[in-house]
C-alpha atoms as a PDB file:
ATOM      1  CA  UNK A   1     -51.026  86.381-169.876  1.00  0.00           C
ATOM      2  CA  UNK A   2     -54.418  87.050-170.188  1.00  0.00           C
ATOM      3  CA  UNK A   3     -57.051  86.780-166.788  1.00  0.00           C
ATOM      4  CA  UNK A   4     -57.896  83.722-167.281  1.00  0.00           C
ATOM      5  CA  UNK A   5     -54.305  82.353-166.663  1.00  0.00           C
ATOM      6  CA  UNK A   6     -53.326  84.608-164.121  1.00  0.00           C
ATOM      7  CA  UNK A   7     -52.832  82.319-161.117  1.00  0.00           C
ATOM      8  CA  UNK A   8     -54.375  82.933-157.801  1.00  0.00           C
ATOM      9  CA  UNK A   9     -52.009  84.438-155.457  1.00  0.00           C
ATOM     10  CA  UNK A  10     -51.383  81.944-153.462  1.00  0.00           C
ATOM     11  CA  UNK A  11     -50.245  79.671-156.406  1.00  0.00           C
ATOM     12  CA  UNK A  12     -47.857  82.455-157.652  1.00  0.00           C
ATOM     13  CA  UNK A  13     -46.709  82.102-153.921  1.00  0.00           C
ATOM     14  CA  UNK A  14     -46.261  78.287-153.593  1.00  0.00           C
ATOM     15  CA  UNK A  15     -44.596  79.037-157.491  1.00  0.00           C
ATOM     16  CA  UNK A  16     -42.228  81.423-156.161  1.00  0.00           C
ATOM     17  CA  UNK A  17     -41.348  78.910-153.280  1.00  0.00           C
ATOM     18  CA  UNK A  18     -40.503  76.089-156.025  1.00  0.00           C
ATOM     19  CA  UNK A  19     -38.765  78.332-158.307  1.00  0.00           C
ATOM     20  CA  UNK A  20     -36.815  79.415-155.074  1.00  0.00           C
ATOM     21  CA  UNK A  21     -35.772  75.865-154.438  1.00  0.00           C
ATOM     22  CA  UNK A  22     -34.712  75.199-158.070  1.00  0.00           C
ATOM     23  CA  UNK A  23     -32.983  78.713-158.007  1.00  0.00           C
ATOM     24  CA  UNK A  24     -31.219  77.337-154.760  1.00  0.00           C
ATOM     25  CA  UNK A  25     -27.062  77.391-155.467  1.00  0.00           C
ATOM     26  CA  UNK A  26     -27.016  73.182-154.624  1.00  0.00           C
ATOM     27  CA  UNK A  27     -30.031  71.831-155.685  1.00  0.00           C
ATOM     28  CA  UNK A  28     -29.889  71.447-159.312  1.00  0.00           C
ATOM     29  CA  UNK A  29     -26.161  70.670-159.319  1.00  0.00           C
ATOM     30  CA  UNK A  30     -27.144  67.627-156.604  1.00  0.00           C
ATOM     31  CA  UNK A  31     -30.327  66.715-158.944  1.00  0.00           C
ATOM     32  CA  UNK A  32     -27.992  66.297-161.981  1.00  0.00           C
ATOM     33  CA  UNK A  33     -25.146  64.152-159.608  1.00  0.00           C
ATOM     34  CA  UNK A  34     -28.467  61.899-159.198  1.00  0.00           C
ATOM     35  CA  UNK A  35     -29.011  61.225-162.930  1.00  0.00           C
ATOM     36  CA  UNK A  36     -26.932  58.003-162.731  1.00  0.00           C
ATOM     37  CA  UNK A  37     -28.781  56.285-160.083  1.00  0.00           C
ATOM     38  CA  UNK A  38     -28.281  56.090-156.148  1.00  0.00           C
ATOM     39  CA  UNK A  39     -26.063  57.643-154.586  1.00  0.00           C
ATOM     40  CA  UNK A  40     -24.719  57.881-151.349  1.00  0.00           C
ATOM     41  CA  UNK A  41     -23.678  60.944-149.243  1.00  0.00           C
ATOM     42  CA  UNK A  42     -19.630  60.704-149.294  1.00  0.00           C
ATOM     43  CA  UNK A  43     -20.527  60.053-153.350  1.00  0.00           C
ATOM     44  CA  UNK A  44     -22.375  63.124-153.401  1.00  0.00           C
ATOM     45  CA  UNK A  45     -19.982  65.524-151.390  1.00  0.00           C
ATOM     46  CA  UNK A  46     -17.282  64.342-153.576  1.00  0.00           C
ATOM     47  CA  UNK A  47     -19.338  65.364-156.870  1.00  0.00           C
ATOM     48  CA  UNK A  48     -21.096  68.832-155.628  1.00  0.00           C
ATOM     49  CA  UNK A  49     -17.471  70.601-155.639  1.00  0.00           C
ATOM     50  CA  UNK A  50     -17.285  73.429-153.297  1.00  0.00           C
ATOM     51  CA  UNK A  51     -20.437  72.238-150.983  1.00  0.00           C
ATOM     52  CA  UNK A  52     -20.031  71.777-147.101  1.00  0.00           C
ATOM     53  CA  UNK A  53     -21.077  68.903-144.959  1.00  0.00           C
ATOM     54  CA  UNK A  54     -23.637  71.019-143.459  1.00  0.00           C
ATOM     55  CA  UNK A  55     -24.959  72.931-146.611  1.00  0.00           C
ATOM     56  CA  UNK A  56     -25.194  69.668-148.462  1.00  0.00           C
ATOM     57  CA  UNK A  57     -27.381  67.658-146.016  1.00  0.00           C
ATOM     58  CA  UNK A  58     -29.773  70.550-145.797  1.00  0.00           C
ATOM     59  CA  UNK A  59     -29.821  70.952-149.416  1.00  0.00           C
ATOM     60  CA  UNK A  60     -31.062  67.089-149.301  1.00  0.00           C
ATOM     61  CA  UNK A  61     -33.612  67.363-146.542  1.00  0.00           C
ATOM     62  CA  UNK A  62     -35.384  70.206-148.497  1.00  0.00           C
ATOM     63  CA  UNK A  63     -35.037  68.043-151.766  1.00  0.00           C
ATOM     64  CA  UNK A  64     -36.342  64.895-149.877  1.00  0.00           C
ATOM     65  CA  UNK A  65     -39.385  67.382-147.797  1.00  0.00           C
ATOM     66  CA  UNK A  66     -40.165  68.440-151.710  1.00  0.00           C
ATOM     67  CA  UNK A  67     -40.163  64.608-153.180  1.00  0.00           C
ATOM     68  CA  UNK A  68     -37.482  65.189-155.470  1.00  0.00           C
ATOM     69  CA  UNK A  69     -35.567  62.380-154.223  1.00  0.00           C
ATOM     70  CA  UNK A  70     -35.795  59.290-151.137  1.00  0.00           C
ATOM     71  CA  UNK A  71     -33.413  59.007-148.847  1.00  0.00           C
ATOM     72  CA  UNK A  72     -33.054  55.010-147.971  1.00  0.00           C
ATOM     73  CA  UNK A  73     -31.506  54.169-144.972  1.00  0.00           C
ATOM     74  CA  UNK A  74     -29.045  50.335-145.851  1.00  0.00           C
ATOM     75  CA  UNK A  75     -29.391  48.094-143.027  1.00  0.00           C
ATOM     76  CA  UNK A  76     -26.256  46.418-143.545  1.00  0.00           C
ATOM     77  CA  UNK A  77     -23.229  46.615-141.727  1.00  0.00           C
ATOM     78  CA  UNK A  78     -21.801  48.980-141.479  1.00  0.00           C
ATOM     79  CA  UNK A  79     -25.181  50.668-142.125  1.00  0.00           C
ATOM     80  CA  UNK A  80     -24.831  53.335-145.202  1.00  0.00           C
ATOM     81  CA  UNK A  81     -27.829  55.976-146.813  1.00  0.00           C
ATOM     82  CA  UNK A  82     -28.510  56.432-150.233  1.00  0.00           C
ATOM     83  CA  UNK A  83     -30.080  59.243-152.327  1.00  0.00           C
ATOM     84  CA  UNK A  84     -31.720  58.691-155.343  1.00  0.00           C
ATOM     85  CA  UNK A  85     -34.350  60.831-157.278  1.00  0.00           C
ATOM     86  CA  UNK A  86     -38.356  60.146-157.795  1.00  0.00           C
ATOM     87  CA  UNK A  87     -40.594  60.498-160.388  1.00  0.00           C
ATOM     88  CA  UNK A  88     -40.961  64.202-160.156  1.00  0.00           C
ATOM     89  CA  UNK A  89     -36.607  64.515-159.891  1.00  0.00           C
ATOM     90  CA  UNK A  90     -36.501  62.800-162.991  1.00  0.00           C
ATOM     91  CA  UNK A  91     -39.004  65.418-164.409  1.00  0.00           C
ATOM     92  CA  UNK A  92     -37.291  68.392-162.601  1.00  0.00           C
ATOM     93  CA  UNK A  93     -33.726  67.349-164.297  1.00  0.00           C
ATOM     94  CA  UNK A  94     -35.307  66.536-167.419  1.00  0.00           C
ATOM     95  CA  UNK A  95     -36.635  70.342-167.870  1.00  0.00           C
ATOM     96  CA  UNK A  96     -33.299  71.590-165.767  1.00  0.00           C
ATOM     97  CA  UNK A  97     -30.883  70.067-168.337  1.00  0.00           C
ATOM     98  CA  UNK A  98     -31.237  72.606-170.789  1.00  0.00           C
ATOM     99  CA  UNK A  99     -30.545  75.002-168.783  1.00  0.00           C
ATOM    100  CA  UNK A 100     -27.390  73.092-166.926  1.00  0.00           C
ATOM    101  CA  UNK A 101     -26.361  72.039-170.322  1.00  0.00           C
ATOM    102  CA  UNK A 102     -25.929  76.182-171.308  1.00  0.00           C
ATOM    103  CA  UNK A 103     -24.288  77.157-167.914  1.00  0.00           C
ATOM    104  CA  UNK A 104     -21.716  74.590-168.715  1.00  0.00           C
ATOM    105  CA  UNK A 105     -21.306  75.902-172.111  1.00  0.00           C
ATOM    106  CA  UNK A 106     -21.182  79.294-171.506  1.00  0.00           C
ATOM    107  CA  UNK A 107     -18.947  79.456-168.114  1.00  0.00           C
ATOM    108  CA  UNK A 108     -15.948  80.504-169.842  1.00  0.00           C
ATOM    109  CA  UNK A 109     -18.204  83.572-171.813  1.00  0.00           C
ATOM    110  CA  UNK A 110     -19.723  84.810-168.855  1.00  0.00           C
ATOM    111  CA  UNK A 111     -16.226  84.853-166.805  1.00  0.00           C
ATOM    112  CA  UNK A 112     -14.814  86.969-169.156  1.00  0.00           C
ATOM    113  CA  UNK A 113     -17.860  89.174-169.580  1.00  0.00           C
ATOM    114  CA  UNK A 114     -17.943  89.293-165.598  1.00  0.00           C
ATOM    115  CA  UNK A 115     -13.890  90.290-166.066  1.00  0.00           C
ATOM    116  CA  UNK A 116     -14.062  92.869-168.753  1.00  0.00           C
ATOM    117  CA  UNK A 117     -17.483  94.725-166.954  1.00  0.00           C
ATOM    118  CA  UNK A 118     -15.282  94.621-163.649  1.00  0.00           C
ATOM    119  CA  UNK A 119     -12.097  96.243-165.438  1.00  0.00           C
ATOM    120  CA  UNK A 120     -14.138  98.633-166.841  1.00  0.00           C
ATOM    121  CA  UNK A 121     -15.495  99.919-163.937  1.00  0.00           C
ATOM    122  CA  UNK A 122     -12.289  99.858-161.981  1.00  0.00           C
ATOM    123  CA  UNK A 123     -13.227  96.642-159.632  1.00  0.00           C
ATOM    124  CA  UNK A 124     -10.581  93.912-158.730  1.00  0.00           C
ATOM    125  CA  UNK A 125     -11.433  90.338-158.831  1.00  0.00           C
ATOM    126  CA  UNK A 126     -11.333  89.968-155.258  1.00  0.00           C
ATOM    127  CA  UNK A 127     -13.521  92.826-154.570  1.00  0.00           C
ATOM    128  CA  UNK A 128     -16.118  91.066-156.750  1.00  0.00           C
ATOM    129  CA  UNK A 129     -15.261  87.400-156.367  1.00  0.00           C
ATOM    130  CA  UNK A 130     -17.716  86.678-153.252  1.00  0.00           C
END
């Protein structure tokens, strides 16, 4: 990159702090649950297998805090809140589903590469499962 490029440092910073969010275990797997349209948060717990109650609503404040996706509170009864994403979600899972797209294809591969490496160096799958 030449020096004309380089980012100040406090763009690398707020860079790091995006690339953290998108790094973030739930929030691309919640981005690509949104692809569909609205969706509310029973919908969404359902879909994000293995997330908790609690770990799933903060995963959506920091999504909603970065404009990745509105939160609209239904003023019906009984009253229900849906999630949907914005302009820049769309654009976020649009660059993101390459990448989702390969982890999906490649889970299988990279279990048993995880499996053999572990064998090999005399590690059970529980020591290394967490």
């Amino acid at each position: 990159m030449s020096a004309r490029h380089t980012p100040a440092h406090t763009d690398v910073c707020d860079v790091r702090d995006v690339l953290d969010l998108m790094a973030d275990k739930w929030s691309l797997y919640v981005v690509s649950n949104l692809s569909d349209g609205p969706r509310r948060f029973n919908e969404l717990k359902r879909a994000v297998h293995g997330v908790s109650q609690r770990m799933l609503t903060l995963t959506l404040r920091r999504l909603e805090r970065d404009g990745i996706l509105t939160r609209t509170v239904h003023e019906v009864m009984p009253p229900h809140v849906t999630y949907q994403l914005t302009p820049l979600g769309t654009g976020l899972l649009s660059a993101a589903t390459p990448l989702i797209t390969w982890s999906t294809g490649h889970v299988a591969e990279i279990a048993a590469a995880r499996a053999g490496h572990d064998r090999s160096q005399g590690l059970d799958a529980q020591t290394t499962s967490a």
